[in-house]
PDB file of N, CA and C in Angstrom:
ATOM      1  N   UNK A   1       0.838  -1.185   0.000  1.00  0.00           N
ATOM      2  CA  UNK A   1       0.000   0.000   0.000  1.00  0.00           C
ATOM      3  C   UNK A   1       0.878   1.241   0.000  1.00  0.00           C
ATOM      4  N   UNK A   2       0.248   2.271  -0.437  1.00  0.00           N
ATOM      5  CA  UNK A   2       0.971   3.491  -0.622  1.00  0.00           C
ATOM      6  C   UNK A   2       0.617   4.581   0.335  1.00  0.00           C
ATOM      7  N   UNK A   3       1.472   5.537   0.968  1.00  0.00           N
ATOM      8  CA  UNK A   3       0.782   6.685   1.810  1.00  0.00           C
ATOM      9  C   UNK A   3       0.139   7.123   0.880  1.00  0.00           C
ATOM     10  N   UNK A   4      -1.034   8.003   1.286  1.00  0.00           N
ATOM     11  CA  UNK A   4      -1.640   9.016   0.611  1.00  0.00           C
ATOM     12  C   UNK A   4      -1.490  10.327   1.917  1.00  0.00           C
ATOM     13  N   UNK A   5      -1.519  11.665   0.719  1.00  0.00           N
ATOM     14  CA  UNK A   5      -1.411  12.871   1.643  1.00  0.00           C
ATOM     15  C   UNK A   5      -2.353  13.769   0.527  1.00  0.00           C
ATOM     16  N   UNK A   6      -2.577  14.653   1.509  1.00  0.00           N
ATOM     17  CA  UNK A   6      -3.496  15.536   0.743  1.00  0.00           C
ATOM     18  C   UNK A   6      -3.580  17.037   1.910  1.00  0.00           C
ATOM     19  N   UNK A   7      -3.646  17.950   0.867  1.00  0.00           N
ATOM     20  CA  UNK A   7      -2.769  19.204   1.283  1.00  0.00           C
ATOM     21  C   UNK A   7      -4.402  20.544   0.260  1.00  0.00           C
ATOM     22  N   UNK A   8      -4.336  21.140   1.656  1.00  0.00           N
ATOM     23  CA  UNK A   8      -5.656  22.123   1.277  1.00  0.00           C
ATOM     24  C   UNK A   8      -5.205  23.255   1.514  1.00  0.00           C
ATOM     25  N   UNK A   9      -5.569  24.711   0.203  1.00  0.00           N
ATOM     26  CA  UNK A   9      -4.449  25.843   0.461  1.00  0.00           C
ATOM     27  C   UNK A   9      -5.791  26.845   0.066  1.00  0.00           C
ATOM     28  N   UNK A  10      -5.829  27.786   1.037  1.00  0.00           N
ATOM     29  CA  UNK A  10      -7.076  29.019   1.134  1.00  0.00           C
ATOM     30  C   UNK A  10      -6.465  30.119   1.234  1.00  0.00           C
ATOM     31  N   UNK A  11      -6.672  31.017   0.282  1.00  0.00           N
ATOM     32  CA  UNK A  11      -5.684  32.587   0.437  1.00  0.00           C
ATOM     33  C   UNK A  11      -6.700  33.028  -0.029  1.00  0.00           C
ATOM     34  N   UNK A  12      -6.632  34.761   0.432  1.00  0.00           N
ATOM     35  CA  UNK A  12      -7.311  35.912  -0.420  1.00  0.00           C
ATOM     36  C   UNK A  12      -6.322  36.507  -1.106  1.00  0.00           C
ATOM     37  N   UNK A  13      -6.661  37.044  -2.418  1.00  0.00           N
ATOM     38  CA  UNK A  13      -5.497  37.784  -3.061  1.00  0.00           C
ATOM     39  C   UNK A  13      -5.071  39.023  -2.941  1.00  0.00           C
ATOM     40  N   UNK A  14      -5.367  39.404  -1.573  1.00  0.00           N
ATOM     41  CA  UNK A  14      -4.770  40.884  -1.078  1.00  0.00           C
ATOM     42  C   UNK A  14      -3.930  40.359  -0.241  1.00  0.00           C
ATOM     43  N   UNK A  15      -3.633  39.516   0.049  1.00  0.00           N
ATOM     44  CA  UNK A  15      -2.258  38.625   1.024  1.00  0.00           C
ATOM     45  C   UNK A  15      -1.856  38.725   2.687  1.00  0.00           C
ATOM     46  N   UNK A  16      -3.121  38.893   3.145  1.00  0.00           N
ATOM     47  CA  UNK A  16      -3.686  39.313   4.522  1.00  0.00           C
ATOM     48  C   UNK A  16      -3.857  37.279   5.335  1.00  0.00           C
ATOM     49  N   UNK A  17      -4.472  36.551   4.303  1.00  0.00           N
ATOM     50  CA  UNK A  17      -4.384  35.756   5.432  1.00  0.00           C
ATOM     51  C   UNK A  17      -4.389  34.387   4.261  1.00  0.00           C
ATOM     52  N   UNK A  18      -4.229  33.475   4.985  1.00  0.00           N
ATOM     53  CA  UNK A  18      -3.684  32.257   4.470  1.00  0.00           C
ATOM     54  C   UNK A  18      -3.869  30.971   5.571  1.00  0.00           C
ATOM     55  N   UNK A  19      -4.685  29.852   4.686  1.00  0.00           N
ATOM     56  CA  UNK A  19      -5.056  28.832   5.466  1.00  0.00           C
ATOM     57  C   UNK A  19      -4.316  27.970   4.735  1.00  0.00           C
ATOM     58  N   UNK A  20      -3.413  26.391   5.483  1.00  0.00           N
ATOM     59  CA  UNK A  20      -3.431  25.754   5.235  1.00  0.00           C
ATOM     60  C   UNK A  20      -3.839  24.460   5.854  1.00  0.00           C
ATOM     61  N   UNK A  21      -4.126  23.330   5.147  1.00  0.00           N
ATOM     62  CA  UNK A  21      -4.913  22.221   6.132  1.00  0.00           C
ATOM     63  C   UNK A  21      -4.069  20.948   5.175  1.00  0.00           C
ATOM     64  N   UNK A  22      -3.414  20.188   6.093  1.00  0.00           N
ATOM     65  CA  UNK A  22      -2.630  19.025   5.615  1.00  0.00           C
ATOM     66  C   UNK A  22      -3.499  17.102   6.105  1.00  0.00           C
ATOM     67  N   UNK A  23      -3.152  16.145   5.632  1.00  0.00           N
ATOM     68  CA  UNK A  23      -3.867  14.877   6.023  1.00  0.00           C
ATOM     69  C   UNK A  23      -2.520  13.727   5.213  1.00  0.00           C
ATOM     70  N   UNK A  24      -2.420  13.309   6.349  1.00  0.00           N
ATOM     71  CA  UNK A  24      -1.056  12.341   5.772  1.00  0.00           C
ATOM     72  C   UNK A  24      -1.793  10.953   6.347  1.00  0.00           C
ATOM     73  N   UNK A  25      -2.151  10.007   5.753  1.00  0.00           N
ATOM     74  CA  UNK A  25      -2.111   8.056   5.826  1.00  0.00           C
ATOM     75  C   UNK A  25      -1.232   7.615   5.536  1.00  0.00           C
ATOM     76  N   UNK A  26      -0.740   6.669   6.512  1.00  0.00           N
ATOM     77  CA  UNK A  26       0.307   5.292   6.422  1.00  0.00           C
ATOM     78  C   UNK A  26      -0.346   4.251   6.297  1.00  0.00           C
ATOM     79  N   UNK A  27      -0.966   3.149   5.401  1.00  0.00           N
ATOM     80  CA  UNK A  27      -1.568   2.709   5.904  1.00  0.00           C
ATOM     81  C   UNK A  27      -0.889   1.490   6.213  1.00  0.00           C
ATOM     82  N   UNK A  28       0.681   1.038   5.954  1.00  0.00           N
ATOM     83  CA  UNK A  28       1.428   0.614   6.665  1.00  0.00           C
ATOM     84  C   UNK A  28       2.293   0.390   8.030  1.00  0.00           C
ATOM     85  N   UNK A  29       1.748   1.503   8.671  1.00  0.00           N
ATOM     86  CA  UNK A  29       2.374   1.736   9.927  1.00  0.00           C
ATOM     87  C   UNK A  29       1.066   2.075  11.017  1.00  0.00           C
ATOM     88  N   UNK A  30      -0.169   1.911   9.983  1.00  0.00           N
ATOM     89  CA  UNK A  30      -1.211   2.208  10.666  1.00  0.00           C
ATOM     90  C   UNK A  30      -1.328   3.581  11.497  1.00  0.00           C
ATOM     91  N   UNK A  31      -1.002   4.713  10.836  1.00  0.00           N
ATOM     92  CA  UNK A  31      -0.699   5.864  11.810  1.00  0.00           C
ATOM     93  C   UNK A  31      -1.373   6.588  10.474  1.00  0.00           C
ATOM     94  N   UNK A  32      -1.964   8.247  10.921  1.00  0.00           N
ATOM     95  CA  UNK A  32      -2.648   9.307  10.350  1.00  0.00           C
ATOM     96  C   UNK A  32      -1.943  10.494  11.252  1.00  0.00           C
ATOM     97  N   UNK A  33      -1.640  11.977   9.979  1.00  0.00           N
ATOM     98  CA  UNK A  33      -1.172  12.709  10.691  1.00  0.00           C
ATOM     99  C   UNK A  33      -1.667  13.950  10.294  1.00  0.00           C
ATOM    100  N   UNK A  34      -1.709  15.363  10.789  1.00  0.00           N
ATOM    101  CA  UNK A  34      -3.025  16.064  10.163  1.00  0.00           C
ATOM    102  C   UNK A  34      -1.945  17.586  10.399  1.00  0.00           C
ATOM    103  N   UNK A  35      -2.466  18.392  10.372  1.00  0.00           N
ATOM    104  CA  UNK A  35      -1.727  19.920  10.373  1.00  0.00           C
ATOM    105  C   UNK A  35      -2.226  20.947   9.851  1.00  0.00           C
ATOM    106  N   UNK A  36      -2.477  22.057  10.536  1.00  0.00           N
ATOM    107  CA  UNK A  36      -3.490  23.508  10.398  1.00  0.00           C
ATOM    108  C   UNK A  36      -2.388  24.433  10.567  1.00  0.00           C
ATOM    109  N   UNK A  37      -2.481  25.238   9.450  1.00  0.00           N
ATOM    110  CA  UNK A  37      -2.074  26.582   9.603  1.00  0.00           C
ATOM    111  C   UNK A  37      -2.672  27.552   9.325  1.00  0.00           C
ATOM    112  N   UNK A  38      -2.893  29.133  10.173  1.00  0.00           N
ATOM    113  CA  UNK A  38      -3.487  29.961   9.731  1.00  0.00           C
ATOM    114  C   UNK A  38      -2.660  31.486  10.137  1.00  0.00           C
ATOM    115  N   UNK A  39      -2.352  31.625   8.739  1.00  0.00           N
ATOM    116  CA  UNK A  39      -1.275  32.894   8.531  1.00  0.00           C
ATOM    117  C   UNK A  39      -2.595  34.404   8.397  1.00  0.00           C
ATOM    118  N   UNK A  40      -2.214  35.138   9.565  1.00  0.00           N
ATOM    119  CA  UNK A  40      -3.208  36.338   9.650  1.00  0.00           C
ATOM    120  C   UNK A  40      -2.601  37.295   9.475  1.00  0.00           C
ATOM    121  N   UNK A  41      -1.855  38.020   8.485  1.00  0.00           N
ATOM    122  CA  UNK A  41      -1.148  39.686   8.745  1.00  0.00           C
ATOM    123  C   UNK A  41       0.377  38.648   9.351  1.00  0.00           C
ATOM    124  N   UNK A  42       0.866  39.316  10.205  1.00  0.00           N
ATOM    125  CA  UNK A  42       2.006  38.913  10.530  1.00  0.00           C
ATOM    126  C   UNK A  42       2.064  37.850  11.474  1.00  0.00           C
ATOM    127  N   UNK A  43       0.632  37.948  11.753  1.00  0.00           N
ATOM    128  CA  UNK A  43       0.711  36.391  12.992  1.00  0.00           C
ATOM    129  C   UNK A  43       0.553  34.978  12.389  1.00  0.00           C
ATOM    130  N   UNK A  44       1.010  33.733  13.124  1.00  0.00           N
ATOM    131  CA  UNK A  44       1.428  32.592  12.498  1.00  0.00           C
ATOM    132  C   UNK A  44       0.576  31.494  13.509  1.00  0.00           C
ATOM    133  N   UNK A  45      -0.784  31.002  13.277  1.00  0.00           N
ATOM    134  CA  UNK A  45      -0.970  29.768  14.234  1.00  0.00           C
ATOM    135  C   UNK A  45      -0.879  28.883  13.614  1.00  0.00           C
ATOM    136  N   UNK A  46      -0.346  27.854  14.555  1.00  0.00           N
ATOM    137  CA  UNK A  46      -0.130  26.117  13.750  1.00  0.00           C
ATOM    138  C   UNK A  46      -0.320  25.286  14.708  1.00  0.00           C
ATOM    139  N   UNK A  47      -1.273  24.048  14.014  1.00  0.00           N
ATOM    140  CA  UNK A  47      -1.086  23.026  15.188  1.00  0.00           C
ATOM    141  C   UNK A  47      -0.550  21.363  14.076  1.00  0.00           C
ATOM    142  N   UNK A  48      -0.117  20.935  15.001  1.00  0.00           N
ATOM    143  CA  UNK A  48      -0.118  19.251  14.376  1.00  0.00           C
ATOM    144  C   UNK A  48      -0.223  18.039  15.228  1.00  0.00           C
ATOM    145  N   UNK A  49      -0.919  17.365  14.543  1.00  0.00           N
ATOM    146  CA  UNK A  49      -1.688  16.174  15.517  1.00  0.00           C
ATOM    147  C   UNK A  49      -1.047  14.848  14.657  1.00  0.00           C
ATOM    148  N   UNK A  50      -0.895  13.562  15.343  1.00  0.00           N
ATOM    149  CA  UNK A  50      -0.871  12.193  14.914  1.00  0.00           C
ATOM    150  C   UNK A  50      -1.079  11.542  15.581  1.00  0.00           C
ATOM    151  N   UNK A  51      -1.406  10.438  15.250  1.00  0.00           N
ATOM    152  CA  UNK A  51      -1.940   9.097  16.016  1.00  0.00           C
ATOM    153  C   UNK A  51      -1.962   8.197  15.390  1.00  0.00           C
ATOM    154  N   UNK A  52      -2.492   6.842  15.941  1.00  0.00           N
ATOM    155  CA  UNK A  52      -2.836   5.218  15.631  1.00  0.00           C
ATOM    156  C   UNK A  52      -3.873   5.498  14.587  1.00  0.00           C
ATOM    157  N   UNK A  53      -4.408   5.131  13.463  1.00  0.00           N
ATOM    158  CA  UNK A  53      -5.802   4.903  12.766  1.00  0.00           C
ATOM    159  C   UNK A  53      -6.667   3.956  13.344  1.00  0.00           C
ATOM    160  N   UNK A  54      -7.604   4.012  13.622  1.00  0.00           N
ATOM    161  CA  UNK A  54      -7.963   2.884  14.174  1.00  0.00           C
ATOM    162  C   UNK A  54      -9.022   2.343  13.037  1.00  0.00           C
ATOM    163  N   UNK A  55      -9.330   2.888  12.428  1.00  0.00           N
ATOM    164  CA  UNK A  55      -9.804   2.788  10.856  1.00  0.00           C
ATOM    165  C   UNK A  55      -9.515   3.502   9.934  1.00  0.00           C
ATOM    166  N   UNK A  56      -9.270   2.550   8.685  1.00  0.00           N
ATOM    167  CA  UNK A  56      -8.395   3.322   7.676  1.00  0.00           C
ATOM    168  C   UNK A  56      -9.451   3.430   6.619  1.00  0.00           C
ATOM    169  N   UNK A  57     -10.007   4.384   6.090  1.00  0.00           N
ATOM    170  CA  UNK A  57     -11.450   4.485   4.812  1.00  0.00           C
ATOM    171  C   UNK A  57     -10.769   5.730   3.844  1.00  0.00           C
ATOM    172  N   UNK A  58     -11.287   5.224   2.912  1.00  0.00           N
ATOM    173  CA  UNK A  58     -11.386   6.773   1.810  1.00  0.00           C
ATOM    174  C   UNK A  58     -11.993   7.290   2.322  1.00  0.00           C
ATOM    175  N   UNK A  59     -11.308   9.015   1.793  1.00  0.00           N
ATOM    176  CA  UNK A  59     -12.412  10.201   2.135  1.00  0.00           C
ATOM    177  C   UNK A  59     -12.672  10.893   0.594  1.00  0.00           C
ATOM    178  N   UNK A  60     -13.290  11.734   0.686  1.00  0.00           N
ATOM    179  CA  UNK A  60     -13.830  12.371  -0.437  1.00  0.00           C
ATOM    180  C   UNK A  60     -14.158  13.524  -0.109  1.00  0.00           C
ATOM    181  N   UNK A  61     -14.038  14.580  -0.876  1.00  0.00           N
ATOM    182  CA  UNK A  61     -14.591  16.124  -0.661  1.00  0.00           C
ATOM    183  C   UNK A  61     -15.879  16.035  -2.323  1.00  0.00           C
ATOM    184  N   UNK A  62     -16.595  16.306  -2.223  1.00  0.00           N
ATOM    185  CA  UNK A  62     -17.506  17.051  -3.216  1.00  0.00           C
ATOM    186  C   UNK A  62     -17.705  18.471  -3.402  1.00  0.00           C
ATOM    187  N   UNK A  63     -18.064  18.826  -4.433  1.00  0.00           N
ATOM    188  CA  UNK A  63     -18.568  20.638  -4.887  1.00  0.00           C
ATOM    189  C   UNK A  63     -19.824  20.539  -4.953  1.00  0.00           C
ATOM    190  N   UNK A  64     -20.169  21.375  -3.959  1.00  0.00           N
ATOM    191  CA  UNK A  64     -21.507  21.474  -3.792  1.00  0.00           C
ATOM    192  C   UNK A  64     -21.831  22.758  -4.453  1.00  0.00           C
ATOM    193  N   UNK A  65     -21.139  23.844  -4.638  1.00  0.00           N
ATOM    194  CA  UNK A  65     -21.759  24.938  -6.054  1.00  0.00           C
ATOM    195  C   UNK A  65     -20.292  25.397  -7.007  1.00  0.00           C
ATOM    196  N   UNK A  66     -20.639  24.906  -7.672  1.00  0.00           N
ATOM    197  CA  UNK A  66     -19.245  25.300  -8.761  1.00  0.00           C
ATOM    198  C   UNK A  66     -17.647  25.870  -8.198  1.00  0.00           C
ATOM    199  N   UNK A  67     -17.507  24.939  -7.479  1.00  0.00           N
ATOM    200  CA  UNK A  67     -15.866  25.193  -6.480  1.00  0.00           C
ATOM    201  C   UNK A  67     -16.605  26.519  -5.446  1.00  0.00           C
ATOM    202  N   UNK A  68     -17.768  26.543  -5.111  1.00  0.00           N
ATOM    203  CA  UNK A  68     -17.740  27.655  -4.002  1.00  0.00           C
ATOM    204  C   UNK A  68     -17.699  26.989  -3.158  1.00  0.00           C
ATOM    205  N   UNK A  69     -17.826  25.967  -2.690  1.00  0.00           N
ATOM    206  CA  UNK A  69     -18.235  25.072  -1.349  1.00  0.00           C
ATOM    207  C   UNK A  69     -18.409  24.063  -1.346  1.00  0.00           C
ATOM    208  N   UNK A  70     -17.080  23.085  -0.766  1.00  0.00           N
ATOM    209  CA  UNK A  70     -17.280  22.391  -0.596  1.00  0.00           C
ATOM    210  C   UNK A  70     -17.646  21.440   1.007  1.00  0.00           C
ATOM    211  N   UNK A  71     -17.665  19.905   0.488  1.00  0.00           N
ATOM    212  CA  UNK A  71     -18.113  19.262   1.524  1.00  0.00           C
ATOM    213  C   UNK A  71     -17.228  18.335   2.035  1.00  0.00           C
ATOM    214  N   UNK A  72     -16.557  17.665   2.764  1.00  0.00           N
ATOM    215  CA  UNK A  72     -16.230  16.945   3.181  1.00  0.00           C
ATOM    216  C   UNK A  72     -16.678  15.487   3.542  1.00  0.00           C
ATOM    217  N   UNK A  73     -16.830  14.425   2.497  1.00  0.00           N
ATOM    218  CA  UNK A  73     -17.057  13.118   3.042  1.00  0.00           C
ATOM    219  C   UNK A  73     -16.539  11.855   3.740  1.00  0.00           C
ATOM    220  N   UNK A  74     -16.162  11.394   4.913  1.00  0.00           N
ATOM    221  CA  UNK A  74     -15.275  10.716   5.457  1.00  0.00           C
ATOM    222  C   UNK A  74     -15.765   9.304   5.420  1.00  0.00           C
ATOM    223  N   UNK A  75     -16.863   8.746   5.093  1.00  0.00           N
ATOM    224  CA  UNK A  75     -17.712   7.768   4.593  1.00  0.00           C
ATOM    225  C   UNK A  75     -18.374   7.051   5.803  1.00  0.00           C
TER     226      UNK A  75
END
């Protein structure tokens, strides 16, 4: 099996603030690892989390109006 990672990037184009949202699977080592950033003006929050999987599933995002919004499906 292969890791999968998947990496989510939210900016406005006046360059004031900046989201990022990360999702890393092993599904060899049985471990998931996740990571938030949110860049505001000059301030910097970040967190990062990992752990055991205790179930390993596809996820899926859908567009619910023409890339304005989406959804998140974890199944």
């Amino acid at each position: 099996m292969a890791d999968d990672h998947c990496i989510v990037q939210v900016f406005d184009h006046a360059g004031r603030a900046l989201f990022i949202l990360g999702l890393g699977v092993y599904p060899n080592l049985g471990m998931t690892d996740a990571y938030a950033t949110l860049r505001n003006g000059d301030t910097l929050h970040s967190v990062r989390a990992a752990g055991r999987a205790a179930r390993l599933r596809p996820a899926r995002a859908a567009v619910a109006e023409r890339a304005r919004r989406t959804r998140p499906d974890l199944g």
